[in-house]
PDB file of N, CA and C in Angstrom:
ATOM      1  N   UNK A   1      29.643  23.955 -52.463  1.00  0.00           N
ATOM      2  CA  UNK A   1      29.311  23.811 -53.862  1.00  0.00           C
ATOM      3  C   UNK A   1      30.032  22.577 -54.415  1.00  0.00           C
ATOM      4  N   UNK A   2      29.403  21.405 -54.733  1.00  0.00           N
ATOM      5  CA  UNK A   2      29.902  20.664 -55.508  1.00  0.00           C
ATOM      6  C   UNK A   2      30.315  20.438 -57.195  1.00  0.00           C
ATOM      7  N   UNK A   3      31.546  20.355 -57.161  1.00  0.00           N
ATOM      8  CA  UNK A   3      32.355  20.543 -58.294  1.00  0.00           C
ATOM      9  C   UNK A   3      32.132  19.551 -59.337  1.00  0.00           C
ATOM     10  N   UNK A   4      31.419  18.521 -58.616  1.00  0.00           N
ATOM     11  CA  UNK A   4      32.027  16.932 -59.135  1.00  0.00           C
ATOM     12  C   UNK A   4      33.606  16.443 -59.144  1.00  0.00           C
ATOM     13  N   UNK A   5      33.650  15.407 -59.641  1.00  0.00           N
ATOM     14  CA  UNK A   5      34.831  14.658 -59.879  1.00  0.00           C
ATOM     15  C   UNK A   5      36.319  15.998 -60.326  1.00  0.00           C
ATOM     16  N   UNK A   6      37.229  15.698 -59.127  1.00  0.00           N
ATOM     17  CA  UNK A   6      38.174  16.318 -59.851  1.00  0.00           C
ATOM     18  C   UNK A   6      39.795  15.559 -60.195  1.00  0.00           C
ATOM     19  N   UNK A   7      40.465  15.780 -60.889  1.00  0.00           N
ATOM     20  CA  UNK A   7      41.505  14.982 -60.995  1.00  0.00           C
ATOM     21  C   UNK A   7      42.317  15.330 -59.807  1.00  0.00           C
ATOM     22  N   UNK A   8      42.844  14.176 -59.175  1.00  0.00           N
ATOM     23  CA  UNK A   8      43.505  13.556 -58.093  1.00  0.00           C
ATOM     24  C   UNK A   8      45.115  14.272 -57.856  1.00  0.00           C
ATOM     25  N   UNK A   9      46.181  14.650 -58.802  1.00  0.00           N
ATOM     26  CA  UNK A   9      47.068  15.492 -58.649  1.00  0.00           C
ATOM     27  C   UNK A   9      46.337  16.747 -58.204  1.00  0.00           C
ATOM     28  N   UNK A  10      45.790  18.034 -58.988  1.00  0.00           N
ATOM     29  CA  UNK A  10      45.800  19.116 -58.638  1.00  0.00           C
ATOM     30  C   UNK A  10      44.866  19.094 -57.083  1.00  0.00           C
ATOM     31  N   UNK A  11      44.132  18.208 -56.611  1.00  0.00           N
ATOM     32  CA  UNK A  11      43.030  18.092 -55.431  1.00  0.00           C
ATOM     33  C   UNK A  11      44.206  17.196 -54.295  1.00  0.00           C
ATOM     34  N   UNK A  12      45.358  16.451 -54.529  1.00  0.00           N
ATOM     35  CA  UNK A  12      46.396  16.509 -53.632  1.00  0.00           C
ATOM     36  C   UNK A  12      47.207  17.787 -53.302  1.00  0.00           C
ATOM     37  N   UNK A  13      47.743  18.860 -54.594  1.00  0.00           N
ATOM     38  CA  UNK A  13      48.339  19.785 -54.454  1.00  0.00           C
ATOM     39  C   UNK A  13      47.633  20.832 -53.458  1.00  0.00           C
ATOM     40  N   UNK A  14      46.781  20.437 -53.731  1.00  0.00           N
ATOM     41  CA  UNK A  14      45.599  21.692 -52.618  1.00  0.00           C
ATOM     42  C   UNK A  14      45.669  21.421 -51.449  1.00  0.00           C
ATOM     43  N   UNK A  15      45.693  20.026 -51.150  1.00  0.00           N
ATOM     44  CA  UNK A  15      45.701  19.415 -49.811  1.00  0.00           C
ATOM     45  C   UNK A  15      47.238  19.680 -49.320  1.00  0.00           C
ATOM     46  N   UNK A  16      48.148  19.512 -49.628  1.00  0.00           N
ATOM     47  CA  UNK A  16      49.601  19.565 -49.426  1.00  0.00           C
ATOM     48  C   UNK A  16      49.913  21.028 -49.292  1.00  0.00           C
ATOM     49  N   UNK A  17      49.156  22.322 -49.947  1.00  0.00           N
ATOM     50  CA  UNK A  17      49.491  23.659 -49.698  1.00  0.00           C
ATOM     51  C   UNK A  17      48.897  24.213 -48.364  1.00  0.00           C
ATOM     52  N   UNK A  18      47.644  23.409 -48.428  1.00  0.00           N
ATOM     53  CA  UNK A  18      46.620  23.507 -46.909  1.00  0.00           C
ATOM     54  C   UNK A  18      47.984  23.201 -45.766  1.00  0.00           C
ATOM     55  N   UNK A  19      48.632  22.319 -46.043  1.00  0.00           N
ATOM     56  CA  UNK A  19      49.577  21.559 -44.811  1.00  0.00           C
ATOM     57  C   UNK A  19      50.414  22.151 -44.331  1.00  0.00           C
ATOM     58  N   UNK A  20      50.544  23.264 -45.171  1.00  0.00           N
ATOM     59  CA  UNK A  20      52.430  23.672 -45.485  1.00  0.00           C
ATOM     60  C   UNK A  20      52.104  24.956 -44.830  1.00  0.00           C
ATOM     61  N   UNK A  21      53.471  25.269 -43.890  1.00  0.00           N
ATOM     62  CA  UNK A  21      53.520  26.362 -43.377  1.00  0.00           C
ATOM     63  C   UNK A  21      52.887  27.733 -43.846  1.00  0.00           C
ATOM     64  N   UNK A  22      52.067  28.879 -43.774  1.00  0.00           N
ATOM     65  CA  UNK A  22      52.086  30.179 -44.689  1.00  0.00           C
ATOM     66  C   UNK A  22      53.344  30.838 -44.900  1.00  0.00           C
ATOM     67  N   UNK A  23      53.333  30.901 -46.184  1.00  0.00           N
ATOM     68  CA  UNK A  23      54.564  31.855 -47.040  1.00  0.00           C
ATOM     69  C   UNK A  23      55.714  31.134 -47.034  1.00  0.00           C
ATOM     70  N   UNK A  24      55.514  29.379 -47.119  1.00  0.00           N
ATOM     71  CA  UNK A  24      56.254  28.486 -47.857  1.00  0.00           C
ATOM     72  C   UNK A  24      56.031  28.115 -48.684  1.00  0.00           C
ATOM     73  N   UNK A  25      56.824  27.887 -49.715  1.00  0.00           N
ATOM     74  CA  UNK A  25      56.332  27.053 -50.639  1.00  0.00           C
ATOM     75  C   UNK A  25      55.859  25.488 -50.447  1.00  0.00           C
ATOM     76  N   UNK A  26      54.940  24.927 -50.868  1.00  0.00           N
ATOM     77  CA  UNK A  26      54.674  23.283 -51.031  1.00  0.00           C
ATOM     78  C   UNK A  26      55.581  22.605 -52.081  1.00  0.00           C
ATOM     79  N   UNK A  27      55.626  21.468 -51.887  1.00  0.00           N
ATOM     80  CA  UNK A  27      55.851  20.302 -53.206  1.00  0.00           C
ATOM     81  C   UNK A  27      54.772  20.141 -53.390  1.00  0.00           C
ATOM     82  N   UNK A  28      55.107  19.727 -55.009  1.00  0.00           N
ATOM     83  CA  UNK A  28      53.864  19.131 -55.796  1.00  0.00           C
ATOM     84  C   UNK A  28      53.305  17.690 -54.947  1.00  0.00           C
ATOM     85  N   UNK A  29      52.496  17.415 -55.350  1.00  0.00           N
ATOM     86  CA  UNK A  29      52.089  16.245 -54.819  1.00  0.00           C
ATOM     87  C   UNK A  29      52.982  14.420 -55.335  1.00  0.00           C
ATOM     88  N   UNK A  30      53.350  15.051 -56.708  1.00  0.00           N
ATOM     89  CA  UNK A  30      54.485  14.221 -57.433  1.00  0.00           C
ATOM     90  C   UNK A  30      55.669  14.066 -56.418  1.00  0.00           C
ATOM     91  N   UNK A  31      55.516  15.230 -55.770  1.00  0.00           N
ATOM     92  CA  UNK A  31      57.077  15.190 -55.604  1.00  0.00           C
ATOM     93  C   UNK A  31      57.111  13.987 -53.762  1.00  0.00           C
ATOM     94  N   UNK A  32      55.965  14.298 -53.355  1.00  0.00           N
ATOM     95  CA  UNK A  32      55.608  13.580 -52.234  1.00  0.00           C
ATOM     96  C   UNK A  32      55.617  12.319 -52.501  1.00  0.00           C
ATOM     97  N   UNK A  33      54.948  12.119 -53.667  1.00  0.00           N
ATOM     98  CA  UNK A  33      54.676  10.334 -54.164  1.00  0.00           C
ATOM     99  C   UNK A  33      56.047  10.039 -54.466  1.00  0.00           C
ATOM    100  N   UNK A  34      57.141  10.291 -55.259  1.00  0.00           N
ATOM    101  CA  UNK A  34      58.037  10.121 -55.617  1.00  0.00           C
ATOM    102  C   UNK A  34      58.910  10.076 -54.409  1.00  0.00           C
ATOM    103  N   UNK A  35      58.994  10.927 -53.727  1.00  0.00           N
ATOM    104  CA  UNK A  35      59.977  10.381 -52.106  1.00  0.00           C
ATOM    105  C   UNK A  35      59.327   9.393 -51.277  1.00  0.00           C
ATOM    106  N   UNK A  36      58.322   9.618 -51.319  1.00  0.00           N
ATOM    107  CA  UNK A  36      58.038   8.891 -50.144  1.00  0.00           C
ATOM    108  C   UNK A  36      57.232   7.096 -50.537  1.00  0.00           C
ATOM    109  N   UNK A  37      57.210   6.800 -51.629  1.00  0.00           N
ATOM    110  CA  UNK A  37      56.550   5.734 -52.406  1.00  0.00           C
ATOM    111  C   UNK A  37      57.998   4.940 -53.255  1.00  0.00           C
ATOM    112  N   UNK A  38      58.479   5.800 -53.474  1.00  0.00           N
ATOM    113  CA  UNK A  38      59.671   5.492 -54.929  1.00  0.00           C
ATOM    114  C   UNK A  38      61.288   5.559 -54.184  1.00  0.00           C
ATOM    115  N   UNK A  39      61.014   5.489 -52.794  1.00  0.00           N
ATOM    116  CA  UNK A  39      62.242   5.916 -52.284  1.00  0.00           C
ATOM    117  C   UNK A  39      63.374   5.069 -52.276  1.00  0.00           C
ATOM    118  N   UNK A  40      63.354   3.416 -52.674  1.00  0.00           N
ATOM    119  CA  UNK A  40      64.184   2.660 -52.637  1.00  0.00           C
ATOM    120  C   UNK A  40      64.996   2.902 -54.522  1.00  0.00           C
ATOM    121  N   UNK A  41      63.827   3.314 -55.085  1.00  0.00           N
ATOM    122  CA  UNK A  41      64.277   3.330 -56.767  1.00  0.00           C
ATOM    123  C   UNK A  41      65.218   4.819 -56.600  1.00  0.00           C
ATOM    124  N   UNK A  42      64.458   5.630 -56.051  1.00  0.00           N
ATOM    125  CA  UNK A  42      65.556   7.268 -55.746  1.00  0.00           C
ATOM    126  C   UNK A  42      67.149   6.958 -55.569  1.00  0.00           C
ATOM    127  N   UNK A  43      67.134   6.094 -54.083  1.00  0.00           N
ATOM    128  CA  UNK A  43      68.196   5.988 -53.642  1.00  0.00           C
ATOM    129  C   UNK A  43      68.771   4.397 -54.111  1.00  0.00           C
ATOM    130  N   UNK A  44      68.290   3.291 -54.507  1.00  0.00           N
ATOM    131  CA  UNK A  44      69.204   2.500 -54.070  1.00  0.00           C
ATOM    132  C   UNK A  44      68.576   1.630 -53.380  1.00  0.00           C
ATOM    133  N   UNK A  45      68.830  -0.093 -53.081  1.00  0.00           N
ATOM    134  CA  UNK A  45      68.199  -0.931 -52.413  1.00  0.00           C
ATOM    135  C   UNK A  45      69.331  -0.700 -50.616  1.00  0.00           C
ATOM    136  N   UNK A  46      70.418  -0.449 -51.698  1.00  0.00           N
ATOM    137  CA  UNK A  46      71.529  -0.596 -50.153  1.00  0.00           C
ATOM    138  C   UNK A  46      71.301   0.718 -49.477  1.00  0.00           C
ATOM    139  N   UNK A  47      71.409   1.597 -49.599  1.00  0.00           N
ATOM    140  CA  UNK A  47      70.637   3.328 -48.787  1.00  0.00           C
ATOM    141  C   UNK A  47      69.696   3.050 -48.223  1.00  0.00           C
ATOM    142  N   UNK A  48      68.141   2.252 -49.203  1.00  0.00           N
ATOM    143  CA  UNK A  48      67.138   2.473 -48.473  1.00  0.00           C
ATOM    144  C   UNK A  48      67.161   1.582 -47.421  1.00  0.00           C
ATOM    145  N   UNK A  49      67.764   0.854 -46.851  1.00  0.00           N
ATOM    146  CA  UNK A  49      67.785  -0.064 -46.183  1.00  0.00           C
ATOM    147  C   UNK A  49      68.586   0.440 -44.506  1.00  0.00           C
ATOM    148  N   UNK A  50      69.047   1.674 -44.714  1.00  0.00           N
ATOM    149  CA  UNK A  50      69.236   2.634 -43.730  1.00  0.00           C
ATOM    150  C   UNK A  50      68.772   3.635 -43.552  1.00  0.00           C
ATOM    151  N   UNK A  51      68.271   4.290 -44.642  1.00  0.00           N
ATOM    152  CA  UNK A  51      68.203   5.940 -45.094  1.00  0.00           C
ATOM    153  C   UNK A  51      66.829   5.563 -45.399  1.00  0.00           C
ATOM    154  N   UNK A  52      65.803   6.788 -44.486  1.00  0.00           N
ATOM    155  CA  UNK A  52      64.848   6.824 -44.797  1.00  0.00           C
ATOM    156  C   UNK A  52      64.228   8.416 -44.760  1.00  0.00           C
ATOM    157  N   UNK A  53      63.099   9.203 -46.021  1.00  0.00           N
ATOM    158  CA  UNK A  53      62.784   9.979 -45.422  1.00  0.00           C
ATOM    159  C   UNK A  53      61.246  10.520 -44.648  1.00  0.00           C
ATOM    160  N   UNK A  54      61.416  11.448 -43.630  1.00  0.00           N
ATOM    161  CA  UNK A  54      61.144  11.463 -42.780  1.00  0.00           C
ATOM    162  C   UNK A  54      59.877  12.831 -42.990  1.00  0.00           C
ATOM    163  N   UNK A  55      60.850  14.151 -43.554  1.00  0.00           N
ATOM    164  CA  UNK A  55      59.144  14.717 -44.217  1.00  0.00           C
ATOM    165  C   UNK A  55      60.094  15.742 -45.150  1.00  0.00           C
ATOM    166  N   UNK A  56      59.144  16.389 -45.943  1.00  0.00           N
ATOM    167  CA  UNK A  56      59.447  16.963 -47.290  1.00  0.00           C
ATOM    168  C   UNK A  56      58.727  18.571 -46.765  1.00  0.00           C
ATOM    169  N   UNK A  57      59.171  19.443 -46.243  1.00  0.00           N
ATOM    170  CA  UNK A  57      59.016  21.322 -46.259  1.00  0.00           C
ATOM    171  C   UNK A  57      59.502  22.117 -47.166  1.00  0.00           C
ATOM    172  N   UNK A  58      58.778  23.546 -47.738  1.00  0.00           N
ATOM    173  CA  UNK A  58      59.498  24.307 -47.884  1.00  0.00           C
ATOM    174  C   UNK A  58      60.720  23.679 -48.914  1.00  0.00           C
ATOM    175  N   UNK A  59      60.816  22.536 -50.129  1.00  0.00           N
ATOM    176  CA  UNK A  59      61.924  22.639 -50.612  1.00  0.00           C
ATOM    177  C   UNK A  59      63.072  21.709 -49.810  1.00  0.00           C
ATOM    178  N   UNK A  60      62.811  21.382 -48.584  1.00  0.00           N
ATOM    179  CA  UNK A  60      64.122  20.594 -47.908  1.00  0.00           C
ATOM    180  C   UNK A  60      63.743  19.139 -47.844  1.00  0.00           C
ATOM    181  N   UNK A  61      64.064  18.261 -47.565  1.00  0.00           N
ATOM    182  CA  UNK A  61      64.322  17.112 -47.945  1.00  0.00           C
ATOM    183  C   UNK A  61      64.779  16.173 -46.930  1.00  0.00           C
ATOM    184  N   UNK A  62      64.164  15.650 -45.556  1.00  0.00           N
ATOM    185  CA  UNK A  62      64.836  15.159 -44.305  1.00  0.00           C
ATOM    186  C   UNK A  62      64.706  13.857 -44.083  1.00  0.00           C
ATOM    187  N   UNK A  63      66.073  13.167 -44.139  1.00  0.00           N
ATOM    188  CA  UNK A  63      66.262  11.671 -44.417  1.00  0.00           C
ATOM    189  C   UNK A  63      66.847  11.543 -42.763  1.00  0.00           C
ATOM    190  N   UNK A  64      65.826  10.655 -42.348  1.00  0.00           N
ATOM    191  CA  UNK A  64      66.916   9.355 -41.412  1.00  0.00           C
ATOM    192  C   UNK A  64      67.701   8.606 -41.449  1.00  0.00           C
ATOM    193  N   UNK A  65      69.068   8.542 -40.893  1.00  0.00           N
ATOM    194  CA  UNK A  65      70.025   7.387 -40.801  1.00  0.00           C
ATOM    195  C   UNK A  65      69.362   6.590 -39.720  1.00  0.00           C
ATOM    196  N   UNK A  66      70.248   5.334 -39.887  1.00  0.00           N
ATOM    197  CA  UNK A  66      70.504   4.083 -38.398  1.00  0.00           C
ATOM    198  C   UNK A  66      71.643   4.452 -38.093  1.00  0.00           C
ATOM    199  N   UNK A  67      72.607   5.055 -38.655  1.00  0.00           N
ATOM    200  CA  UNK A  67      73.987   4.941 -38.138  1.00  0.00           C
ATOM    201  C   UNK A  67      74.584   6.301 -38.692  1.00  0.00           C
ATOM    202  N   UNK A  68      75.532   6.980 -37.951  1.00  0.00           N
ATOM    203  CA  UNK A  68      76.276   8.191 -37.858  1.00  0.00           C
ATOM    204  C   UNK A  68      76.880   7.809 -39.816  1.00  0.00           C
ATOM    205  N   UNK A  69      77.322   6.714 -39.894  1.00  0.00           N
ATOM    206  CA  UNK A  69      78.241   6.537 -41.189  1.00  0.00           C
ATOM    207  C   UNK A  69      77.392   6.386 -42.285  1.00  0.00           C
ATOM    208  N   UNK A  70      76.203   6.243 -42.184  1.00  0.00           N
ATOM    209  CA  UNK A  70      75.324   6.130 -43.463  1.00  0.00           C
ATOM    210  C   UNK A  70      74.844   7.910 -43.335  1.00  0.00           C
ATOM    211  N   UNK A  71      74.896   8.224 -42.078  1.00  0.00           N
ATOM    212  CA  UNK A  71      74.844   9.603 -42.403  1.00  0.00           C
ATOM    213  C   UNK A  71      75.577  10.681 -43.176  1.00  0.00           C
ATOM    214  N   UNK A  72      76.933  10.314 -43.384  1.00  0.00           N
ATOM    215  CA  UNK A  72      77.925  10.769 -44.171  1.00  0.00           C
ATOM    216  C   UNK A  72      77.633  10.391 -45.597  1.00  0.00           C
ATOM    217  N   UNK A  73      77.640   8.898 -45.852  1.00  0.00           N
ATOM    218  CA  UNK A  73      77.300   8.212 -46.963  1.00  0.00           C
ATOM    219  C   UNK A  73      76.381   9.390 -48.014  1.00  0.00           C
ATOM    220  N   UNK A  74      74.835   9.292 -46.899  1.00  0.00           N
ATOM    221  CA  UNK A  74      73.784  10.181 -47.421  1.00  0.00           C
ATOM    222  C   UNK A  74      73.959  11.782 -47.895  1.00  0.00           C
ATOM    223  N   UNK A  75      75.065  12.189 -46.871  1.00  0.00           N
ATOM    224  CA  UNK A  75      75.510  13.509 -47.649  1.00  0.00           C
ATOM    225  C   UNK A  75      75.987  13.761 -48.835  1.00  0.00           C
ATOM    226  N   UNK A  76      77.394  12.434 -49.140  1.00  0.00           N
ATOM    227  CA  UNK A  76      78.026  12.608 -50.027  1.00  0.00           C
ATOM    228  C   UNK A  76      76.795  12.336 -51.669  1.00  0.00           C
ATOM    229  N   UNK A  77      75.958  11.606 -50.900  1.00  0.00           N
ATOM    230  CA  UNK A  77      75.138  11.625 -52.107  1.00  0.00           C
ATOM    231  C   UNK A  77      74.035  12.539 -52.428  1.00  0.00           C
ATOM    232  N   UNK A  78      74.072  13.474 -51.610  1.00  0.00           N
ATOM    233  CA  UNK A  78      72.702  13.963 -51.911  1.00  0.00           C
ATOM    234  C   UNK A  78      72.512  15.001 -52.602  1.00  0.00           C
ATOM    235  N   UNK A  79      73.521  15.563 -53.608  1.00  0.00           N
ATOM    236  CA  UNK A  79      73.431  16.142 -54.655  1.00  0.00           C
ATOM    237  C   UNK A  79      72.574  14.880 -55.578  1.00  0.00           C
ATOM    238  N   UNK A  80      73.046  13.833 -56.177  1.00  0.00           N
ATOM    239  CA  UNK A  80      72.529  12.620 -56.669  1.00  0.00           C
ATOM    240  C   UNK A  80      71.102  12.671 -56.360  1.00  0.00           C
ATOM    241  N   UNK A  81      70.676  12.335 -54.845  1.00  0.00           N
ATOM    242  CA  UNK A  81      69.617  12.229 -54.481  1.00  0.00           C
ATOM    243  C   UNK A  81      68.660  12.693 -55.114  1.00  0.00           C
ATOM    244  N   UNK A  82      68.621  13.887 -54.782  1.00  0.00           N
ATOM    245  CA  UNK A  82      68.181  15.718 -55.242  1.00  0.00           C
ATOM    246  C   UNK A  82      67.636  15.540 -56.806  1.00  0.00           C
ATOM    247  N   UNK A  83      69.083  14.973 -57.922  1.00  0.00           N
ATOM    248  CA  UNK A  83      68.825  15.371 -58.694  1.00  0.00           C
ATOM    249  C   UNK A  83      68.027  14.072 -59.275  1.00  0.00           C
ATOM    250  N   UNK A  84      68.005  13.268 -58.698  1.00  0.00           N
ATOM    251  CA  UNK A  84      67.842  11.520 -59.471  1.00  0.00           C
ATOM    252  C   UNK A  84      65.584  11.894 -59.049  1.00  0.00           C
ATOM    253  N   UNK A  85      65.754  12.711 -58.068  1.00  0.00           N
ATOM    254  CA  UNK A  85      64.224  13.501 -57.506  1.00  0.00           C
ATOM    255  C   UNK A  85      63.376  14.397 -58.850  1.00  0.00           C
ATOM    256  N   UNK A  86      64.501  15.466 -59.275  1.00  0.00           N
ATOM    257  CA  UNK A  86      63.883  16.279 -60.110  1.00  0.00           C
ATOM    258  C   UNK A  86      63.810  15.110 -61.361  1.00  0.00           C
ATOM    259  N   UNK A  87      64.608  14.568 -61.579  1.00  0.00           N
ATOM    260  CA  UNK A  87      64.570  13.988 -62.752  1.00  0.00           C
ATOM    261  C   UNK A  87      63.176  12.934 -62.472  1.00  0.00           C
ATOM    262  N   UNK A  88      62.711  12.959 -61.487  1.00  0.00           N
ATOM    263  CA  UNK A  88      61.399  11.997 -61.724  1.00  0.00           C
ATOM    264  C   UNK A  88      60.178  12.429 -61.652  1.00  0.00           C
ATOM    265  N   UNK A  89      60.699  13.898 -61.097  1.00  0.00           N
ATOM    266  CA  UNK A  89      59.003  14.927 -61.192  1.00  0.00           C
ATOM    267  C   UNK A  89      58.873  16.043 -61.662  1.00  0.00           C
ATOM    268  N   UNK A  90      60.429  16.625 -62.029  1.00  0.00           N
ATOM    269  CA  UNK A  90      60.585  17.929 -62.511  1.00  0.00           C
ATOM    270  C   UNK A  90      60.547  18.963 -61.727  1.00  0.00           C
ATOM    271  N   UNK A  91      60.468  18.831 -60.464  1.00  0.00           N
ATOM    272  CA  UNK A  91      60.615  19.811 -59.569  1.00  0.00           C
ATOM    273  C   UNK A  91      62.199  19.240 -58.393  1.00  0.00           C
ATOM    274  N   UNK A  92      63.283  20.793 -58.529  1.00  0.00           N
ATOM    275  CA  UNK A  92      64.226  20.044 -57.926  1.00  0.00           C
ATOM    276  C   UNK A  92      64.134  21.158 -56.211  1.00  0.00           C
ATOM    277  N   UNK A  93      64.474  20.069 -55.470  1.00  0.00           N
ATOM    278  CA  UNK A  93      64.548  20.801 -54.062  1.00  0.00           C
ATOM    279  C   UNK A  93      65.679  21.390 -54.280  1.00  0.00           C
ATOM    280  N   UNK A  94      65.649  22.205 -53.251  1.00  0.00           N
ATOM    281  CA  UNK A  94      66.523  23.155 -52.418  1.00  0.00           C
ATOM    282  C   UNK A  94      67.764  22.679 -51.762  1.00  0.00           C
ATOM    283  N   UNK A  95      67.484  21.521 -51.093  1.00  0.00           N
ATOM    284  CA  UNK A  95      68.770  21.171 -50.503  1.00  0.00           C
ATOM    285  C   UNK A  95      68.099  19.336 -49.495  1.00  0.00           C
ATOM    286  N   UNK A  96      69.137  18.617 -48.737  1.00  0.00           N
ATOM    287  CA  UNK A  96      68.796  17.317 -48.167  1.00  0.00           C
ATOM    288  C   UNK A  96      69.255  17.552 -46.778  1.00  0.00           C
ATOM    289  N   UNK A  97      68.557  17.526 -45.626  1.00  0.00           N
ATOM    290  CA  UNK A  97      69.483  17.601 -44.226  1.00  0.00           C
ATOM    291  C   UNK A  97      69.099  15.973 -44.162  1.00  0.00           C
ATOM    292  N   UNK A  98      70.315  15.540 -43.263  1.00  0.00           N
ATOM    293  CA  UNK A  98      69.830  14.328 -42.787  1.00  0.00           C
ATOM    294  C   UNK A  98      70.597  14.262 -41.074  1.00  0.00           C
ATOM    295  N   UNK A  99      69.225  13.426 -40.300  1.00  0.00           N
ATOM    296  CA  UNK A  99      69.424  13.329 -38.767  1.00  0.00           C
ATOM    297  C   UNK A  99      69.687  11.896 -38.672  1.00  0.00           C
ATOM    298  N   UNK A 100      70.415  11.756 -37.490  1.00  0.00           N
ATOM    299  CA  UNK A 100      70.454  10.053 -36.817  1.00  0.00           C
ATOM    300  C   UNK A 100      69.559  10.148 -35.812  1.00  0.00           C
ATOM    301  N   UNK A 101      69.187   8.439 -36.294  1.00  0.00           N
ATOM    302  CA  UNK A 101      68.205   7.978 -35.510  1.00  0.00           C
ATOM    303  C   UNK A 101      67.660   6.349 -35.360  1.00  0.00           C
ATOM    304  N   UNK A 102      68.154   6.158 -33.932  1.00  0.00           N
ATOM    305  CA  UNK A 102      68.673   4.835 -34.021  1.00  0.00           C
ATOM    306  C   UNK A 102      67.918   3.710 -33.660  1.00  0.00           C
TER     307      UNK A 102
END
């Protein structure tokens, strides 16, 4: 059945719940554009330039290092992270793991 034209947030959110594990929650689709588009303004020109992330589940938040010490770096910030996130979509995650990867 064709709907016609639908607006582009709620027809991403659909697509992004399709993706997501059953009986997880999704991110909004904001919240995808905003990490994964906006990620140097989130973090920083000097972070993003090590720290990258990698995918968004369930609320968690998984950033790549280049180096064991930007991995620390990224911890100490990722309350910041987190919140510098909600503050740009209104939805705040759960928490940030971050892996090395070189």
């Amino acid at each position: 059945m064709d709907r016609g034209p639908q607006p582009v947030g709620p027809a991403l959110d659909a697509v992004i719940r399709g993706l997501s594990p059953p009986g997880r929650p999704a991110p909004r689709a904001a919240v995808w554009g905003t990490v994964f588009s906006r990620w140097e303004e989130v973090v920083g020109p000097a972070v993003a330039r090590h720290a990258r992330p990698q995918r968004l589940e369930a609320g968690v938040l998984v950033v790549a290092v280049d180096q064991p010490a930007w991995a620390t770096q990224v911890r100490t910030l990722g309350g910041r992270i987190l919140g510098q996130i909600a503050e740009l979509t209104g939805e705040r995650l759960e928490r940030l793991d971050v892996v090395v990867r070189r």
